[in-house]
Protein backbone atom coordinates (compact mmCIF):
# COMPACT_ATOMS: atom_id res chain seq x y z
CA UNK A 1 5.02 20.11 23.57
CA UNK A 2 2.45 17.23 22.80
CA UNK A 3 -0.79 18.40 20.51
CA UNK A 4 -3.68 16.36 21.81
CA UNK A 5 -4.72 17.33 18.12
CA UNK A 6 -7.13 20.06 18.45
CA UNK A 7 -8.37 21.48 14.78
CA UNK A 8 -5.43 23.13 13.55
CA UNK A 9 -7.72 24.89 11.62
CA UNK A 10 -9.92 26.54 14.08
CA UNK A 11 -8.83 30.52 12.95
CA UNK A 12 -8.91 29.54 9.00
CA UNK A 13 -11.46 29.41 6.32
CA UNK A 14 -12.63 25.64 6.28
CA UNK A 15 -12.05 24.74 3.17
CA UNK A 16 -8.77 26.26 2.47
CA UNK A 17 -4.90 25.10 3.79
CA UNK A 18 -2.65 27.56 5.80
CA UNK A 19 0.62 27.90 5.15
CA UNK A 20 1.65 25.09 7.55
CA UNK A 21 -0.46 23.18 6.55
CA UNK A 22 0.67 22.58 2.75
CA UNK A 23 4.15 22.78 4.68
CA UNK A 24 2.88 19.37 6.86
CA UNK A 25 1.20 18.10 3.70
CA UNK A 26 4.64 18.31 1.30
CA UNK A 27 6.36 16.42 4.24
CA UNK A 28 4.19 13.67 4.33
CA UNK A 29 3.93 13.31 1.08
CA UNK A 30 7.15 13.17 0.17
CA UNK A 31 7.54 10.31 3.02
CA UNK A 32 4.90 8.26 1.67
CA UNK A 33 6.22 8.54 -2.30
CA UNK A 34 9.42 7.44 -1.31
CA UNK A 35 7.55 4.07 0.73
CA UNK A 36 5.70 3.74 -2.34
CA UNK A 37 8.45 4.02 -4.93
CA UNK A 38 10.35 1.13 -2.87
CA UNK A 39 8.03 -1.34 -3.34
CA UNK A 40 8.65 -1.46 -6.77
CA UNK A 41 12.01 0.34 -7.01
CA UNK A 42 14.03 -3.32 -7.07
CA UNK A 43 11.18 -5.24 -9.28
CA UNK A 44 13.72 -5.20 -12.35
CA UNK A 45 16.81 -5.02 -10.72
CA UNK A 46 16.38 -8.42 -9.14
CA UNK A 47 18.66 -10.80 -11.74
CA UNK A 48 21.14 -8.32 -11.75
CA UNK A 49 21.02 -8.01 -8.31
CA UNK A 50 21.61 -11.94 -7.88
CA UNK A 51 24.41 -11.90 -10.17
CA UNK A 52 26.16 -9.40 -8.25
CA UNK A 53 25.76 -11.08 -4.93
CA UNK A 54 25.18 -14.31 -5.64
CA UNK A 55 21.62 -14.93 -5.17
CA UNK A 56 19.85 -18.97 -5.93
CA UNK A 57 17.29 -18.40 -8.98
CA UNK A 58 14.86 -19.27 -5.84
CA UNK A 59 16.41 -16.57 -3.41
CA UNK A 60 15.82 -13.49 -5.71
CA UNK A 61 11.77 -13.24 -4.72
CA UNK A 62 12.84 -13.32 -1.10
CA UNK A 63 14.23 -9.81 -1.51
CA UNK A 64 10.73 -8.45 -2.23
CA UNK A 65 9.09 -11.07 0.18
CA UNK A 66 11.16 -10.05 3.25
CA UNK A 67 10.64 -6.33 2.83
CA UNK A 68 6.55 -7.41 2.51
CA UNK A 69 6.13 -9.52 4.71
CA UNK A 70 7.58 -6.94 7.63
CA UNK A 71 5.66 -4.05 6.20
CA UNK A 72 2.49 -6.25 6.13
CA UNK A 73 3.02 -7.94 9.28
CA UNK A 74 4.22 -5.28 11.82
CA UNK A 75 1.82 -2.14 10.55
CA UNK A 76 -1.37 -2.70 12.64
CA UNK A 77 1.01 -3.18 15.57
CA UNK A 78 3.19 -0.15 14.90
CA UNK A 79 -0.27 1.80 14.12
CA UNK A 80 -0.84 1.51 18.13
CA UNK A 81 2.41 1.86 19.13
CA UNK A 82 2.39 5.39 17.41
CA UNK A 83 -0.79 6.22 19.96
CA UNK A 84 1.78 5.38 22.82
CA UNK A 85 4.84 7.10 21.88
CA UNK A 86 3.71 9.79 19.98
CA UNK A 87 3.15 9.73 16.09
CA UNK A 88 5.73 12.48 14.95
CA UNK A 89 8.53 10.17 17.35
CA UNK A 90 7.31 7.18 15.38
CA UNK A 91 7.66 8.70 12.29
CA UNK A 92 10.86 10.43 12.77
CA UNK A 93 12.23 6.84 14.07
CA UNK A 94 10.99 4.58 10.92
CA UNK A 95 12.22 7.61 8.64
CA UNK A 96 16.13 6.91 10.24
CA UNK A 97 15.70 3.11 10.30
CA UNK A 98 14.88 3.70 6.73
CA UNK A 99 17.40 5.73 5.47
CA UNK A 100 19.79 3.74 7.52
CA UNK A 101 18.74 0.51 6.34
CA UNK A 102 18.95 1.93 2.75
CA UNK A 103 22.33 2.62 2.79
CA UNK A 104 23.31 -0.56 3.59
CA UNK A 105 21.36 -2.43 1.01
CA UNK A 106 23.16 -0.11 -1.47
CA UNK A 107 26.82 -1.01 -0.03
CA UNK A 108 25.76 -4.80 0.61
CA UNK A 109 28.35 -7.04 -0.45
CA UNK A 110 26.15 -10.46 0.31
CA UNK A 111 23.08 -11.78 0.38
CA UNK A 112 22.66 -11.89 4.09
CA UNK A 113 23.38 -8.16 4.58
CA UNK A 114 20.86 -7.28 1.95
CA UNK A 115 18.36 -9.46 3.19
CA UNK A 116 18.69 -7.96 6.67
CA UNK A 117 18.09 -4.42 4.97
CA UNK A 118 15.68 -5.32 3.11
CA UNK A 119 13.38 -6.38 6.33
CA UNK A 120 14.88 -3.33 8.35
CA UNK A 121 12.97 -1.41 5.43
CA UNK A 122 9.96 -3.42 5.50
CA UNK A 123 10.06 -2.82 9.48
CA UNK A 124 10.56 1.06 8.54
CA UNK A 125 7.67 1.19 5.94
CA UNK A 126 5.21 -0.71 8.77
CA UNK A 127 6.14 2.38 11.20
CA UNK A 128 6.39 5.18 8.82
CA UNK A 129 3.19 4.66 6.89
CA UNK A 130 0.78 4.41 10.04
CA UNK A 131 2.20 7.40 11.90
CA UNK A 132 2.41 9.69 8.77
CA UNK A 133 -1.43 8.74 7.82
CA UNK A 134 -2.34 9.36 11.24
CA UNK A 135 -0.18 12.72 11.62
CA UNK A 136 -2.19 13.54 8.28
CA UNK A 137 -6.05 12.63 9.73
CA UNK A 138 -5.07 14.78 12.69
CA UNK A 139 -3.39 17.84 10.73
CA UNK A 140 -6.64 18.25 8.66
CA UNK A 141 -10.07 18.13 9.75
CA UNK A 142 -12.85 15.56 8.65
CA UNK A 143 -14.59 17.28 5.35
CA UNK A 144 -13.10 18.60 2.48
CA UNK A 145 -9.11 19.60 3.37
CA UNK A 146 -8.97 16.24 4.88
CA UNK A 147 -10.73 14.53 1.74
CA UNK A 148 -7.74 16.80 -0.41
CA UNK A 149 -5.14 16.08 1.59
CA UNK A 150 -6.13 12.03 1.36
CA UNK A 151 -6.77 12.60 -2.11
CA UNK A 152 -3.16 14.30 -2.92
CA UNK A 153 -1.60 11.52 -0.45
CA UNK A 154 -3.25 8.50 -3.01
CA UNK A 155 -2.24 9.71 -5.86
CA UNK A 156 1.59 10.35 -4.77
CA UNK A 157 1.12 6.64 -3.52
CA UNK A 158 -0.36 5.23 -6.75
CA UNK A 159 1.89 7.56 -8.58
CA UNK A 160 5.27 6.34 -6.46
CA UNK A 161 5.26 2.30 -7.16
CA UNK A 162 4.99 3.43 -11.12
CA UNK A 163 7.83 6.11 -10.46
CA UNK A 164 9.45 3.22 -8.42
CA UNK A 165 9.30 0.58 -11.59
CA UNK A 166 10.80 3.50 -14.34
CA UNK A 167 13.07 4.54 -12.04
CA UNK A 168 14.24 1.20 -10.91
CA UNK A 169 15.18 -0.11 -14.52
CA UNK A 170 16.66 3.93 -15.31
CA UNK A 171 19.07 3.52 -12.42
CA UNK A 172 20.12 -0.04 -13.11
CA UNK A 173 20.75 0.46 -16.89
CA UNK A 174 23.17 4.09 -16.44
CA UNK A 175 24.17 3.79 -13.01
CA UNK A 176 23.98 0.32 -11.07
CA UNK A 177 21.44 -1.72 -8.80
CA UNK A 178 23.02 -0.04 -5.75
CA UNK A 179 21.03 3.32 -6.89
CA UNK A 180 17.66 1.86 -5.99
CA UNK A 181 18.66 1.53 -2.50
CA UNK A 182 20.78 4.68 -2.05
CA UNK A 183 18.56 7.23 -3.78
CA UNK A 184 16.39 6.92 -0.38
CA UNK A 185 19.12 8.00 1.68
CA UNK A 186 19.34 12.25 0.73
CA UNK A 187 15.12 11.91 0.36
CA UNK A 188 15.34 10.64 4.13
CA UNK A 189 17.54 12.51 5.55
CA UNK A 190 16.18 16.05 4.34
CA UNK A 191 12.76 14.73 6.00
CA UNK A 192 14.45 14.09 8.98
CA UNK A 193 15.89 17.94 8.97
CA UNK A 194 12.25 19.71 7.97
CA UNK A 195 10.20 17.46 9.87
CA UNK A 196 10.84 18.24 13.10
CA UNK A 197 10.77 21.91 12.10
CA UNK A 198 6.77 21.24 11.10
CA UNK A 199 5.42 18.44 12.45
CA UNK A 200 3.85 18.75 16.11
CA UNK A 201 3.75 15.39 18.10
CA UNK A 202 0.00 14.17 18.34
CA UNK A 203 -1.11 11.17 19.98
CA UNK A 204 -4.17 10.85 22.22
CA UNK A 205 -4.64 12.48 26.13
CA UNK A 206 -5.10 9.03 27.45
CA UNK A 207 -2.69 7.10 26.37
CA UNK A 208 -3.93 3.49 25.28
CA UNK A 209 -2.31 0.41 26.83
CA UNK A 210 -0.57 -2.22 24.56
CA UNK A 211 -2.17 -5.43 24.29
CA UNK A 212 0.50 -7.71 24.03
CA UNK A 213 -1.15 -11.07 23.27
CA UNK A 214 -3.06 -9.16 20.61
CA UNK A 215 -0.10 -7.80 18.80
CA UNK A 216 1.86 -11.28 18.89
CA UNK A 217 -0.97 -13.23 17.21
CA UNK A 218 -2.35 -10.37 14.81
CA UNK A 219 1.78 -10.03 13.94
CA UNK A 220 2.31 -14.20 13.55
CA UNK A 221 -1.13 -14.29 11.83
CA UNK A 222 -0.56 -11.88 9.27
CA UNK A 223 2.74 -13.23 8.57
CA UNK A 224 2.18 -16.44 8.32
CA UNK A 225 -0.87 -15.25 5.63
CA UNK A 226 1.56 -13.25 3.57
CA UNK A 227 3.84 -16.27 4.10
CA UNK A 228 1.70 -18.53 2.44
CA UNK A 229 0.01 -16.82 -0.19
CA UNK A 230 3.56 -16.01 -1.58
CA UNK A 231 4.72 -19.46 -1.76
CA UNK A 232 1.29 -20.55 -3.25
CA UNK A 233 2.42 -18.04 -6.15
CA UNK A 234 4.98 -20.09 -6.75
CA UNK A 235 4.35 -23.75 -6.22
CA UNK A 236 0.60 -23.59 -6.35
CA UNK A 237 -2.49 -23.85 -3.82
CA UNK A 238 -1.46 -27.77 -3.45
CA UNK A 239 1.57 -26.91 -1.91
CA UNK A 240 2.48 -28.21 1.77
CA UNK A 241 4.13 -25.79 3.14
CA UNK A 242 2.17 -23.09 1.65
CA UNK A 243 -1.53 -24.89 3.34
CA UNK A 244 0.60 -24.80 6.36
CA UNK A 245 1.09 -21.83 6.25
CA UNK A 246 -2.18 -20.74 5.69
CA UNK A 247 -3.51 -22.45 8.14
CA UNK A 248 -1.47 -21.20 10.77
CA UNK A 249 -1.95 -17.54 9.89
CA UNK A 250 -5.67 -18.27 9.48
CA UNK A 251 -5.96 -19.94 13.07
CA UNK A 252 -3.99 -17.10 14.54
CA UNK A 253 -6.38 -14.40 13.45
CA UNK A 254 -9.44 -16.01 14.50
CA UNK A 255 -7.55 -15.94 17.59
CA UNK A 256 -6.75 -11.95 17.90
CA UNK A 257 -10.60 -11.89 17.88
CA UNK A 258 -10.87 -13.81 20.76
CA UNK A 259 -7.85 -11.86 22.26
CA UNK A 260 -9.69 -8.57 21.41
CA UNK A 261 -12.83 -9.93 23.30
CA UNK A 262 -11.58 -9.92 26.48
CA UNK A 263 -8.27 -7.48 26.33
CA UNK A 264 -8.37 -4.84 28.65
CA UNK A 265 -6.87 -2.28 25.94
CA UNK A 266 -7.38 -4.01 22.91
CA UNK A 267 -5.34 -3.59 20.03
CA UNK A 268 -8.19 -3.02 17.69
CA UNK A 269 -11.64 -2.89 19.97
CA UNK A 270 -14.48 -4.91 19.22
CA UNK A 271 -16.50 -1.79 18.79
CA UNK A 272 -14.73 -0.48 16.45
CA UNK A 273 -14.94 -3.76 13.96
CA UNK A 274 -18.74 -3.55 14.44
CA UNK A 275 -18.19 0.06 12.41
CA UNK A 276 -19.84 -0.91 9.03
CA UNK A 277 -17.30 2.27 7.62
CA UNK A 278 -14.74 0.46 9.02
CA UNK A 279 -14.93 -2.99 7.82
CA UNK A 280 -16.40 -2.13 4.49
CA UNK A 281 -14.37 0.50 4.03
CA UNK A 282 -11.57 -1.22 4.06
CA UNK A 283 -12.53 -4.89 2.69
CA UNK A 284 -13.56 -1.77 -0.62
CA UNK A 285 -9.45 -0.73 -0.05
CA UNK A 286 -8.63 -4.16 -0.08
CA UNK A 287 -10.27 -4.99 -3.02
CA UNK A 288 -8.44 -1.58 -4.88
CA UNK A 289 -5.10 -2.66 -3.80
CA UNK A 290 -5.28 -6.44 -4.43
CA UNK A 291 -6.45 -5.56 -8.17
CA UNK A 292 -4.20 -2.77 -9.05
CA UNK A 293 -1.31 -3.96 -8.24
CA UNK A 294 -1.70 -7.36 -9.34
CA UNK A 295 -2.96 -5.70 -12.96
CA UNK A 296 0.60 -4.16 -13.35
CA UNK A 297 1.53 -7.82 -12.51
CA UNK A 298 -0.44 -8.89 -15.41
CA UNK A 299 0.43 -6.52 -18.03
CA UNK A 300 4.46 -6.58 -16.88
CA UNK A 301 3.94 -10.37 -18.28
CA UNK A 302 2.09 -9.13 -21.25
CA UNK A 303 4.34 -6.61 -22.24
CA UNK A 304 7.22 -8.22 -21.48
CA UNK A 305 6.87 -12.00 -22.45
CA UNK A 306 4.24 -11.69 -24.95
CA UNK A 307 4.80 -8.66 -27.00
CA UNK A 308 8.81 -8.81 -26.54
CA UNK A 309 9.05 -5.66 -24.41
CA UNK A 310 12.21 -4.38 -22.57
CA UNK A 311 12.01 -4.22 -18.84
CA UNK A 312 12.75 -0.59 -19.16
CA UNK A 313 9.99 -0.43 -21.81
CA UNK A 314 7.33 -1.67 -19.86
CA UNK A 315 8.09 -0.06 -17.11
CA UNK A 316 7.93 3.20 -18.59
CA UNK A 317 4.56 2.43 -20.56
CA UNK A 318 3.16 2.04 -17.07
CA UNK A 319 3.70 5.95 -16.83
CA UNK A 320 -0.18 6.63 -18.57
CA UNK A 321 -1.15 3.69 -15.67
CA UNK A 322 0.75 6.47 -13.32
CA UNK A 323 -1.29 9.63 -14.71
CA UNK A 324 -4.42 7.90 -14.61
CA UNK A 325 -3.75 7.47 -10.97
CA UNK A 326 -2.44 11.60 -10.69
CA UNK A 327 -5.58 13.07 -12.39
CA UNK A 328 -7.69 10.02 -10.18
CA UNK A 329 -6.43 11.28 -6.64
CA UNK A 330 -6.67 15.34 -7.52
CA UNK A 331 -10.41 14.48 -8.81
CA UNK A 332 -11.28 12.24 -5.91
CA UNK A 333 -11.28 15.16 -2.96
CA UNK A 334 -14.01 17.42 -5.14
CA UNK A 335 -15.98 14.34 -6.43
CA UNK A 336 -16.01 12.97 -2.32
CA UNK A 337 -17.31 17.01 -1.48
CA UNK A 338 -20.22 16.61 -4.28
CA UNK A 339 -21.35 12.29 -3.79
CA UNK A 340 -19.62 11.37 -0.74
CA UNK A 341 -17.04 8.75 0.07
CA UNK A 342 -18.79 5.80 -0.79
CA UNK A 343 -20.08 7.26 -4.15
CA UNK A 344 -16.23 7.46 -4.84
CA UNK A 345 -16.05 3.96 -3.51
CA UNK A 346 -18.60 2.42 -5.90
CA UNK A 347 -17.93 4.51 -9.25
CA UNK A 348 -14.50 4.06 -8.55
CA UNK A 349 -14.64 0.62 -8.42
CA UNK A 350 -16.84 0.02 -11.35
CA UNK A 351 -14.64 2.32 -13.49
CA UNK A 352 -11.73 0.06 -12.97
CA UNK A 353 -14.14 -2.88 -13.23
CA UNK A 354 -14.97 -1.88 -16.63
CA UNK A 355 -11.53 -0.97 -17.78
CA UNK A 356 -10.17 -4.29 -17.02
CA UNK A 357 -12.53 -5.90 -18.53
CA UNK A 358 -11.44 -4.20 -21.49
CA UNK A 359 -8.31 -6.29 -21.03
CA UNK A 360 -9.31 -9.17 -21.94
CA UNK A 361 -9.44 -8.02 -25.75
CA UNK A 362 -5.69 -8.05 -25.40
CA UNK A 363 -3.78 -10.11 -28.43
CA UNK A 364 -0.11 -11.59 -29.25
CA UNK A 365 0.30 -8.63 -31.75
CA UNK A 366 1.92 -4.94 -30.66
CA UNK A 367 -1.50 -3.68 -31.95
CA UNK A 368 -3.17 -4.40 -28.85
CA UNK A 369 -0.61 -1.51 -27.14
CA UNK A 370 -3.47 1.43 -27.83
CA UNK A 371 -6.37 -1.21 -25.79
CA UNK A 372 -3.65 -1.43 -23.19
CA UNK A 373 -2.73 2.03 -22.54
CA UNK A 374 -6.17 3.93 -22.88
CA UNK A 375 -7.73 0.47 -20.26
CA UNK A 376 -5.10 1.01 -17.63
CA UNK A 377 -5.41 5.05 -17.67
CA UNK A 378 -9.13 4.41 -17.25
CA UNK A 379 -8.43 1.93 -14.70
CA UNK A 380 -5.85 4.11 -12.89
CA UNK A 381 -8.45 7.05 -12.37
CA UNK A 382 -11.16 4.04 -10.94
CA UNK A 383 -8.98 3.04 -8.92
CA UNK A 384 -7.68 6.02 -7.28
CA UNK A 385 -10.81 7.26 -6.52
CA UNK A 386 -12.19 3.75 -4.70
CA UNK A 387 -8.95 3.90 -3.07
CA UNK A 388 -9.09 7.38 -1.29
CA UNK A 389 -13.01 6.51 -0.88
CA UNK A 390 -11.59 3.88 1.31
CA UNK A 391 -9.11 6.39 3.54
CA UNK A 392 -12.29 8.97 3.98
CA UNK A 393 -14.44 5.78 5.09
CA UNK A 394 -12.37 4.21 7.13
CA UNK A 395 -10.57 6.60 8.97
CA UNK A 396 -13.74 9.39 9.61
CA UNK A 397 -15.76 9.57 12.81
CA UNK A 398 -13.02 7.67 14.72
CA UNK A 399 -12.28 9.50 17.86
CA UNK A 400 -8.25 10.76 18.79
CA UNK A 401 -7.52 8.07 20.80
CA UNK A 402 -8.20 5.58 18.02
CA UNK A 403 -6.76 7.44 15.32
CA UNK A 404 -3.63 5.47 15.50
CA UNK A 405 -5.65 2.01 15.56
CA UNK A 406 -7.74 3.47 12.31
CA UNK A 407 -5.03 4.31 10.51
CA UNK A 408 -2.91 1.53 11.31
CA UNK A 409 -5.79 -0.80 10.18
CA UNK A 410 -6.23 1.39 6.69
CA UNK A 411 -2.30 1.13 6.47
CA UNK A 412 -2.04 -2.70 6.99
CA UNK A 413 -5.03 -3.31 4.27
CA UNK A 414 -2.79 -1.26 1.80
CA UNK A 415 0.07 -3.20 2.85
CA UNK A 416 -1.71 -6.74 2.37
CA UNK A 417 -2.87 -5.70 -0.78
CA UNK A 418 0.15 -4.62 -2.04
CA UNK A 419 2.01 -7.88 -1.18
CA UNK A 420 -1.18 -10.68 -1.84
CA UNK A 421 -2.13 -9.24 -5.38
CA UNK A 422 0.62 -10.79 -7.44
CA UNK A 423 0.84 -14.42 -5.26
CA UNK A 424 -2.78 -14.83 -6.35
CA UNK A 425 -2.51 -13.79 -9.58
CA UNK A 426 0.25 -15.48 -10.34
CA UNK A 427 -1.66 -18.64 -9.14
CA UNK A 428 -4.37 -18.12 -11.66
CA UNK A 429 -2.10 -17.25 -14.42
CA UNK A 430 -0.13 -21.00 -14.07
CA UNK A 431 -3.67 -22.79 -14.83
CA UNK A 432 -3.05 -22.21 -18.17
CA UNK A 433 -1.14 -23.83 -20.61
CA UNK A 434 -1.04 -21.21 -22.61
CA UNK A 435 0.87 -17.81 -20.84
CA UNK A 436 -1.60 -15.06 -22.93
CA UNK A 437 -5.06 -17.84 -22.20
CA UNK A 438 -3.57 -17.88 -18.31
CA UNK A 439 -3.44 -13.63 -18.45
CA UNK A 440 -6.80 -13.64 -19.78
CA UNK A 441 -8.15 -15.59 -17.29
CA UNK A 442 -6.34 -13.65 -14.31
CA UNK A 443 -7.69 -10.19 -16.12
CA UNK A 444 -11.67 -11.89 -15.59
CA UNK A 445 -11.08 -13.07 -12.57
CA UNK A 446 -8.95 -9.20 -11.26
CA UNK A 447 -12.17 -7.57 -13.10
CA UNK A 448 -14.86 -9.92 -11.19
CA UNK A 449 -13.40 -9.11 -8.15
CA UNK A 450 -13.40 -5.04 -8.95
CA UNK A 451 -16.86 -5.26 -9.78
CA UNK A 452 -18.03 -7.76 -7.12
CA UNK A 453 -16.26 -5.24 -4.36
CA UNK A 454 -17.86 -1.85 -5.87
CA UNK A 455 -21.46 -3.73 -5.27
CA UNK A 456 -20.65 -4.96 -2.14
CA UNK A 457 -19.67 -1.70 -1.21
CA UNK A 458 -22.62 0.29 -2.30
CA UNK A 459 -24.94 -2.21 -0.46
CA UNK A 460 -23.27 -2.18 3.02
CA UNK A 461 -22.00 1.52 2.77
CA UNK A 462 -25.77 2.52 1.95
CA UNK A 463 -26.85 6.14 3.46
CA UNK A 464 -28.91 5.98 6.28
């Protein structure tokens, strides 16, 4: 039976969850952690990784570019195709692909066959992560459960790519690399037996059409962007190939406007971009994602190469980063209920603003390690509550039939975030002779761009 996602609340006290509810909401959840733990699950596995298969020094980042670039690249497209097929189908689908993909990364014996799992679960991530936001905006009403439930979904998201670094260098050191791939494979396949058991399909009356020309150069566009901004982490903004690149993915986007202008079911309509919730809201979840993730860049450097950290050391001081981000997310639905969304948007921001600022205080001594951990828990809580101020903004007052489109848009800014953060970063760090100067420099620049975001915000996002 298809739900044309009527208030599944409509007999229960509006600010509470039923029982199936918090049943829907653990599924989900759960999903999402897993998505978020793998984008970081591999980050200090990768040398031992390339001695066991044989990796180039140079091929090693291409295992975390491949999976990015098809998580980044396909989302907004998979975010309509859930509105056609049906989310829960979607969902269901990228949760196999993933577990299926998975399990061949972990019994890889080459570099090709981990490569091609590795974009299999970049492809799963782009499919999974639209349709299970947009089952979630369409189990829970706009206002507070929805604000919760967003709230509880950040901070398992924030909380999963620091799991996903600890848990990474655990399984490497006792078990082997293989682990990081094949401890997805039980967490999939016990969604894949409860799911279907909870989840009702939802996607719109009408179904939407698929514009075609829109999806191929929104697709080439955005991968072409990630494309190029990764090389440019590596060889610098001079590079040739990485200006090509650029240039191709910017010329293709300008051209999915044009697309969208005259597209008889547009992929994202025009009237939806004029949305000031929309684009602010998520240029503000841009900003959060772009920041955060390229701080644990930043202090994975520090820690590592210049205080003399272990890999499994710094991964696990990230774990006060994590609870930051835990206490951030279960705050965030209450303080949305009491200043609204783009209250959360602004403090958040300027919160994390403030604590990486702090940052840049940071020495060559192991003294420095109390700065560090008290800035990034402060940061962690700013940050988590821009970043669900972003899901509320950008995903409320958009009607059923768009709810796929929303939430595929809100997806695919997470997912360029994620994957532009350390490229850039990286690029600013290199300008400097000096690695703790060029970390210091990247820390004023991440905290400029915080702060610059949580104005920006507060000025377009203004009540009316």
């Amino acid at each position: 039976m298809v739900a044309v996602d009527l208030p599944a609340t409509s007999t229960a006290h509006p600010d509470r969850m039923t029982g199936r509810m918090r049943l829907v909401l653990v599924v989900l959840l759960l999903a999402q952690f897993m998505l978020a733990v793998d984008f970081s699950i591999l980050n200090v596995a990768l040398p031992v990784i390339g001695q066991g298969l044989g990796f180039t020094l140079g091929g090693l980042q291409w295992i975390a570019t491949a999976f990015a670039l098809a998580a980044a690249g396909f989302t907004l497209l998979f975010g309509r195709v859930a509105d056609l097929i049906g989310r829960r189908r979607l969902f269901l689908g990228g949760m196999a692909l993933l577990g299926v993909s998975s399990l061949a990364g972990g019994l890889a014996t080459g570099p090709e066959v981990l490569m091609a799992a590795r974009v299999a679960q970049g492809l799963a991530t782009a499919a999974v992560t639209p349709a299970g936001l947009s089952l979630l905006t369409a189990s829970f009403p706009e206002g507070p459960l929805r604000a919760r439930a967003l709230g509880l979904n950040g901070a398992l998201m924030s909380a999963g790519f620091t799991t996903g670094a600890i848990l990474g260098g655990v399984l490497t050191d006792l078990l082997s690399w293989r682990w990081a791939f094949l401890v997805n494979v039980p967490v999939a396949l016990a969604v894949l037996l409860v799911a279907p058991a909870v989840l009702k399909e939802s996607r719109p009356a009408v179904r939407p059409g698929l514009d075609v020309p829109g999806a191929i150069t929104v697709t080439g566009g955005l991968l072409a962007l990630v494309y190029g901004l990764t090389v440019t982490g590596g060889h610098g903004w001079t590079d040739p190939t990485a200006l090509t690149a650029l240039a191709v993915g910017a010329a293709l986007l300008v051209a999915f406007v044009l697309v969208e202008r005259r597209a008889a079911s547009p992929l994202v309509p025009v009237h939806v971009l004029k949305r000031r919730t929309v684009v602010w809201g998520n240029l503000a979840g841009l900003v959060a994602f772009v920041t955060e993730t390229s701080l644990v860049f930043l202090m994975t450097l520090y820690l590592q190469d210049v205080l003399g950290f272990s890999p499994l050391a710094a991964g696990l001081s990230f774990g006060v980063l994590g609870a930051g981000t835990i206490l951030g997310g279960l705050a965030a639905s209450r303080f949305i209920g009491r200043f609204g969304a783009r209250a959360a948007l602004v403090s958040g921001g300027l919160l994390q603003a403030l604590a990486t600022l702090a940052l840049y205080g940071l020495g060559d001594d192991r003294g420095s390690l109390a700065l560090l951990l008290t800035a990034t828990f402060a940061g962690g809580v700013g940050n988590m509550l821009a970043i669900v101020g972003f899901m509320v903004t950008a995903t409320s007052g958009i009607p059923d039939g768009e709810q796929g489109m929303a939430t595929g848009l809100a997806t695919m800014t997470q997912q360029i975030g994620i994957t532009l953060g350390t490229p850039v970063m990286s690029a600013v760090v290199v300008t400097a002779p000096v690695l703790l100067d060029g970390i210091g420099l990247a820390v004023l620049v991440n905290a400029a761009i915080v702060a610059a975001g949580a104005v920006l915000s507060g000025v377009f996002l203004r009540r009316t």
